[in-house]
PDB file of N, CA and C in Angstrom:
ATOM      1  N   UNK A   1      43.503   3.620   4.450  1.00  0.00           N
ATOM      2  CA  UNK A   1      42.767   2.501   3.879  1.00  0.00           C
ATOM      3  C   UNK A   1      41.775   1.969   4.928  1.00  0.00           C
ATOM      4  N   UNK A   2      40.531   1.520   4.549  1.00  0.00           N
ATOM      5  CA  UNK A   2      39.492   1.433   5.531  1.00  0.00           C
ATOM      6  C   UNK A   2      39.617  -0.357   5.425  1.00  0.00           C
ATOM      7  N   UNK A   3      39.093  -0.183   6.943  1.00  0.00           N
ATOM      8  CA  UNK A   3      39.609  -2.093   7.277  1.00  0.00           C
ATOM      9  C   UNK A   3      38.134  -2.818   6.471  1.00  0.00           C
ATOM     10  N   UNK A   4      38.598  -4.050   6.109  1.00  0.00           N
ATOM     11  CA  UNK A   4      37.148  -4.977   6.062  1.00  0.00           C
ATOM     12  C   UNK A   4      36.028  -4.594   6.833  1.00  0.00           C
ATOM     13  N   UNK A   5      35.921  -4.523   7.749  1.00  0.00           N
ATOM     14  CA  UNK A   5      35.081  -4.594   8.821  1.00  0.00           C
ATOM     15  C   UNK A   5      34.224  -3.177   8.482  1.00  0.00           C
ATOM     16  N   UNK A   6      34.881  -2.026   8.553  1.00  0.00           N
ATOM     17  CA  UNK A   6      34.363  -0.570   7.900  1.00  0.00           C
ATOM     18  C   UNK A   6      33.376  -0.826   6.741  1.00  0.00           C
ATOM     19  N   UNK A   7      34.105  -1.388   5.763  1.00  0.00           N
ATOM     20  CA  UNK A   7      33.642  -1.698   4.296  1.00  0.00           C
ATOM     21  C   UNK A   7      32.377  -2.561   4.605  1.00  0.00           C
ATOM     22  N   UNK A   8      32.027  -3.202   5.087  1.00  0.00           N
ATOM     23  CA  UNK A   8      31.194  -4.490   5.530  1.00  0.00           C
ATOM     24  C   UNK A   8      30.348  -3.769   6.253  1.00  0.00           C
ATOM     25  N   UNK A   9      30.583  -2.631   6.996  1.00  0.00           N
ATOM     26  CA  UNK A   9      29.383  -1.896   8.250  1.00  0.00           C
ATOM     27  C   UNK A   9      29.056  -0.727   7.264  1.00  0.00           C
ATOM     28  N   UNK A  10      29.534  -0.346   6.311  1.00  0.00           N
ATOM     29  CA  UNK A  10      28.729   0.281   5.612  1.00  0.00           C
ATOM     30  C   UNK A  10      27.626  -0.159   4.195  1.00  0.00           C
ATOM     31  N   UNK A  11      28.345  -1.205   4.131  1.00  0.00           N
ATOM     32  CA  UNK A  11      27.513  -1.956   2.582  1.00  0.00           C
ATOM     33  C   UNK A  11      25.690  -2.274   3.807  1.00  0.00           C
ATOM     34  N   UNK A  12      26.233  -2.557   4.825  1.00  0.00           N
ATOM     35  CA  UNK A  12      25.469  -2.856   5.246  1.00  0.00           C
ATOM     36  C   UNK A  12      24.408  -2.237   6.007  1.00  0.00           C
ATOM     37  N   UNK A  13      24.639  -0.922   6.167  1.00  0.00           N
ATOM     38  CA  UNK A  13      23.807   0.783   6.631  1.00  0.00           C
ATOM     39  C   UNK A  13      23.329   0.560   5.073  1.00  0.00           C
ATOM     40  N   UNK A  14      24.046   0.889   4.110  1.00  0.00           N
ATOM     41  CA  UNK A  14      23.464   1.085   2.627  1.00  0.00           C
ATOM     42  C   UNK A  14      22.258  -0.049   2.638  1.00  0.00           C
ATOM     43  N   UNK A  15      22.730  -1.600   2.307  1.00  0.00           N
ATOM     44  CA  UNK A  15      21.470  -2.049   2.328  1.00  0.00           C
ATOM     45  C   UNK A  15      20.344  -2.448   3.591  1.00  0.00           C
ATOM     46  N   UNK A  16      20.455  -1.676   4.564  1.00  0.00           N
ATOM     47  CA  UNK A  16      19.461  -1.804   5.651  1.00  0.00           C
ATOM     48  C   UNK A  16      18.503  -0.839   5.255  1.00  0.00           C
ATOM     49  N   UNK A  17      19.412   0.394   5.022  1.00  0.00           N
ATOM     50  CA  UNK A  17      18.513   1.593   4.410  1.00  0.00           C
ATOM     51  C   UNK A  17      17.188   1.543   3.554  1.00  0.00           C
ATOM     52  N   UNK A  18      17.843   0.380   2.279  1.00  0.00           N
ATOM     53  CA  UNK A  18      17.275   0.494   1.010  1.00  0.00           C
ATOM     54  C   UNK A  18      15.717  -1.096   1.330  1.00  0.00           C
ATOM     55  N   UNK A  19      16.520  -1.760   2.345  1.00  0.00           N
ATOM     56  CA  UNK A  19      15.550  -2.618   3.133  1.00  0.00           C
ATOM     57  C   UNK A  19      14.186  -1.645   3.178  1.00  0.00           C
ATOM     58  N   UNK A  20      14.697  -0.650   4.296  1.00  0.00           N
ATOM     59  CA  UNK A  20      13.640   0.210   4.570  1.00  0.00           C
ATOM     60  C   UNK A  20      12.659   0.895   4.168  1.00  0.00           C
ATOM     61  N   UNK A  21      13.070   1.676   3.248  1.00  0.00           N
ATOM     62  CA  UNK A  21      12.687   2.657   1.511  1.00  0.00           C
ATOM     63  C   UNK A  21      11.716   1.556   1.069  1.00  0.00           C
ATOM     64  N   UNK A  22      12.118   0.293   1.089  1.00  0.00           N
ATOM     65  CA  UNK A  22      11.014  -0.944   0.042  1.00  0.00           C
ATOM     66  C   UNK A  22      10.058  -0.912   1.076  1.00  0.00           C
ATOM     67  N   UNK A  23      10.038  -1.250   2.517  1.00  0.00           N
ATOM     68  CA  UNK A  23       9.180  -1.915   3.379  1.00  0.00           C
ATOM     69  C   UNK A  23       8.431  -0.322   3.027  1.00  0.00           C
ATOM     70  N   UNK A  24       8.562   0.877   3.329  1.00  0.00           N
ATOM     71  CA  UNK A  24       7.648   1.648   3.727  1.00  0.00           C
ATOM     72  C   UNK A  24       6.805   2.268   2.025  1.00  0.00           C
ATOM     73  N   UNK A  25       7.708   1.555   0.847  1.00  0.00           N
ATOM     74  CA  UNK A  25       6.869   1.434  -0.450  1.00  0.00           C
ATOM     75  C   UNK A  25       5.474   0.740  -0.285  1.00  0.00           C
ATOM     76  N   UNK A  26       6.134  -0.306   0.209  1.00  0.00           N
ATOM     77  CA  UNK A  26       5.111  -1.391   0.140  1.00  0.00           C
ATOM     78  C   UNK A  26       3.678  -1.082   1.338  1.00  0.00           C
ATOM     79  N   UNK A  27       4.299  -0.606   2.154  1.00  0.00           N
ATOM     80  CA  UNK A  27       3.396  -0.091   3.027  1.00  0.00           C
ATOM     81  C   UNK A  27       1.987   0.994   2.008  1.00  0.00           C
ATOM     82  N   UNK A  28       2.763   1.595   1.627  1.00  0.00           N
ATOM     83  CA  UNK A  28       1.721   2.729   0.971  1.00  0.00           C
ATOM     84  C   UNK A  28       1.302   2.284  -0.351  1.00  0.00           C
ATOM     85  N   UNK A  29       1.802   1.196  -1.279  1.00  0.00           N
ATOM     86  CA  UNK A  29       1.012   0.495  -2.326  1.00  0.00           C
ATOM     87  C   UNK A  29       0.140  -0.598  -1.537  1.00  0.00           C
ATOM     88  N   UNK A  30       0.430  -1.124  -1.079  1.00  0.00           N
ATOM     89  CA  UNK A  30      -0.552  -2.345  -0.185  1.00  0.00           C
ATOM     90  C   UNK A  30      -1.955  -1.013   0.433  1.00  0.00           C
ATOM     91  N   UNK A  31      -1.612   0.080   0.859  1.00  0.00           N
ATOM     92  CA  UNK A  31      -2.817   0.668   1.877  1.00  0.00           C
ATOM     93  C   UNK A  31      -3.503   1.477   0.697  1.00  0.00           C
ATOM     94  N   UNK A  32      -2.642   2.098  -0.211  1.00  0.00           N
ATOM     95  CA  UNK A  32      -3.385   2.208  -1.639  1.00  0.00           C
ATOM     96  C   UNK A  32      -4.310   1.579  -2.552  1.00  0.00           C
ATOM     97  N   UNK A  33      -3.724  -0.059  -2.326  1.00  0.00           N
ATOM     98  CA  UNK A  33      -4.381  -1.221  -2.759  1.00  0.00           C
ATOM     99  C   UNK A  33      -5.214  -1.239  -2.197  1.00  0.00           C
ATOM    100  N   UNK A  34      -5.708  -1.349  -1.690  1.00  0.00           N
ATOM    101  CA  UNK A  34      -7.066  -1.714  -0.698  1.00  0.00           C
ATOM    102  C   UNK A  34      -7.765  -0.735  -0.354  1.00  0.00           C
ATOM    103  N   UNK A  35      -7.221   0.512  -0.368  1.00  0.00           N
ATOM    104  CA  UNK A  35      -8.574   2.001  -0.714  1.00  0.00           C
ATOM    105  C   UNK A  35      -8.534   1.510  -1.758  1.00  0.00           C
ATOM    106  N   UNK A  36      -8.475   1.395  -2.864  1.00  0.00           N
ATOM    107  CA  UNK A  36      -9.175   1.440  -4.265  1.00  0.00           C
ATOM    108  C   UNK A  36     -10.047   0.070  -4.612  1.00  0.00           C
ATOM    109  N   UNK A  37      -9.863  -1.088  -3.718  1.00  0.00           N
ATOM    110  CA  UNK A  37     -10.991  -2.260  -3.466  1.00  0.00           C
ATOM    111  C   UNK A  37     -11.915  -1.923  -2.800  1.00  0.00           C
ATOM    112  N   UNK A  38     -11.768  -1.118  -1.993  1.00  0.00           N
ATOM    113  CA  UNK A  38     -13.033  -0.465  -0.853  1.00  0.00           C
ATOM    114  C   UNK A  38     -13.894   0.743  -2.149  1.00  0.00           C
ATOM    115  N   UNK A  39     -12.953   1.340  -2.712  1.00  0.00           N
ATOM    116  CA  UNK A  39     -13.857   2.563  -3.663  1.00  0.00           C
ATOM    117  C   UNK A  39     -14.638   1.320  -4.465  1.00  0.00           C
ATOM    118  N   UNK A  40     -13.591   0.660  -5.157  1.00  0.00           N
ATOM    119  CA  UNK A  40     -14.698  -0.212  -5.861  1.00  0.00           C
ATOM    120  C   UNK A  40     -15.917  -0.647  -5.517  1.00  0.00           C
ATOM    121  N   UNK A  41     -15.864  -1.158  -4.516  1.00  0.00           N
ATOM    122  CA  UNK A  41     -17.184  -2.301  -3.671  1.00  0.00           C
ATOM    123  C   UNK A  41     -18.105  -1.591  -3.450  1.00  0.00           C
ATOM    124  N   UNK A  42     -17.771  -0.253  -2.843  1.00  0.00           N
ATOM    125  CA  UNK A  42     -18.417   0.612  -2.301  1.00  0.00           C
ATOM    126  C   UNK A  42     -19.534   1.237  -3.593  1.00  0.00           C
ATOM    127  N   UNK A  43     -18.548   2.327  -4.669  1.00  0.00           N
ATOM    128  CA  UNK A  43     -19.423   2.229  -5.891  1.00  0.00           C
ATOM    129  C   UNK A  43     -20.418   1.081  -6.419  1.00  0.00           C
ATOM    130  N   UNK A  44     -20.370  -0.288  -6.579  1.00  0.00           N
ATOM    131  CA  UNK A  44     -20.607  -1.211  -6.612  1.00  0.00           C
ATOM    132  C   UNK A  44     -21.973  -1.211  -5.948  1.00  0.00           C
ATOM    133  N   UNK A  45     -21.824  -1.401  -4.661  1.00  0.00           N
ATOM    134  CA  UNK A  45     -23.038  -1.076  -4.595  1.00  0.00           C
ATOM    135  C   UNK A  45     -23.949  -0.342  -4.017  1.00  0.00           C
ATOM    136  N   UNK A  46     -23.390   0.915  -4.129  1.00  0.00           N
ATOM    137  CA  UNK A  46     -24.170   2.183  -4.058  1.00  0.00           C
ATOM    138  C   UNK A  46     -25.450   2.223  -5.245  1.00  0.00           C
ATOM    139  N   UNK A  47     -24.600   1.330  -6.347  1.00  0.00           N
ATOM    140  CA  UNK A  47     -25.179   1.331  -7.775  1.00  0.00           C
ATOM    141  C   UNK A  47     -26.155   0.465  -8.494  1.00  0.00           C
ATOM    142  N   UNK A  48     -26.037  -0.724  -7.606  1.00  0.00           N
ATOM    143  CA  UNK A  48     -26.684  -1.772  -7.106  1.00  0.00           C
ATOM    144  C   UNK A  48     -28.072  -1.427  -6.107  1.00  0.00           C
ATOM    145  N   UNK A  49     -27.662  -1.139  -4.983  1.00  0.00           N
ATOM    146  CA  UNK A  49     -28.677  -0.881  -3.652  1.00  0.00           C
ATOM    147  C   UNK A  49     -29.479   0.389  -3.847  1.00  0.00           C
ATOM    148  N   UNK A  50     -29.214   1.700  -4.375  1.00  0.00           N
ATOM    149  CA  UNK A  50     -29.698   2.795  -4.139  1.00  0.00           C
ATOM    150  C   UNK A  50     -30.800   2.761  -5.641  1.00  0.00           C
ATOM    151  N   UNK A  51     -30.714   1.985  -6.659  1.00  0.00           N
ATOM    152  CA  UNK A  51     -31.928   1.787  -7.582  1.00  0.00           C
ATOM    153  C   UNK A  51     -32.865   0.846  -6.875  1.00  0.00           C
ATOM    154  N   UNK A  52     -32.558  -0.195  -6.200  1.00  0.00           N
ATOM    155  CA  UNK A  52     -33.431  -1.013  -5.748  1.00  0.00           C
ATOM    156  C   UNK A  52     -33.737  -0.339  -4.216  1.00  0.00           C
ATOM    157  N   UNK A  53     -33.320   0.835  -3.806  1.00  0.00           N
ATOM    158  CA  UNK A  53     -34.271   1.496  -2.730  1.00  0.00           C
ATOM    159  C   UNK A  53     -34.996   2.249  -3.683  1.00  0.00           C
ATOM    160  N   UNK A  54     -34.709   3.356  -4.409  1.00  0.00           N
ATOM    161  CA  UNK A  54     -35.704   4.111  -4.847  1.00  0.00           C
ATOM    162  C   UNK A  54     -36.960   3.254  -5.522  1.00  0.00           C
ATOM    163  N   UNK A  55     -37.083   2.108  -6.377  1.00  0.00           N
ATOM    164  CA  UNK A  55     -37.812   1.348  -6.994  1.00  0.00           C
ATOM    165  C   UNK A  55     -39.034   1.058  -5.939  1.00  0.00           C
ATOM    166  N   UNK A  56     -38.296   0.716  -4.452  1.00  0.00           N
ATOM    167  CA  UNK A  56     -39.459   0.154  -3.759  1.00  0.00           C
ATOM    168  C   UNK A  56     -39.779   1.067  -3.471  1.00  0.00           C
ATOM    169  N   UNK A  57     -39.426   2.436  -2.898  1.00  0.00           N
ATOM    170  CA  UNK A  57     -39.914   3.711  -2.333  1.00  0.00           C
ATOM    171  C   UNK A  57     -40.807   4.121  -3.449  1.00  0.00           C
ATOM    172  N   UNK A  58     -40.903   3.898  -4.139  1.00  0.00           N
ATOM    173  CA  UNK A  58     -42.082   4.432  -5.349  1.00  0.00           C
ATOM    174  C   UNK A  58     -43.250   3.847  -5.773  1.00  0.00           C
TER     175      UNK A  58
END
């Protein structure tokens, strides 16, 4: 039979683990998040700026 203490040092490897698994989720939706605000802006105004260069270049 495993003492308290066993039972308690493993619940607690289990949720340190699952701590971890979230932090490094979040890591790669947050850095995901924000490439796809940068694609946006960027399209934006590529689409914006590059008619109003060619317009004056002409």
């Amino acid at each position: 039979m495993q003492s308290s203490l066993e039972l308690a040092e493993k619940e607690h490897r289990k949720m340190f683990e699952k701590i971890t698994e979230r932090a490094e989720e979040m890591k790669v939706h947050s850095f995901d998040s924000m490439v796809d605000q940068v694609l946006v802006v960027s399209a934006t105004v590529y689409l914006e700026i590059i008619p109003v260069c060619e317009i004056t270049r002409s």
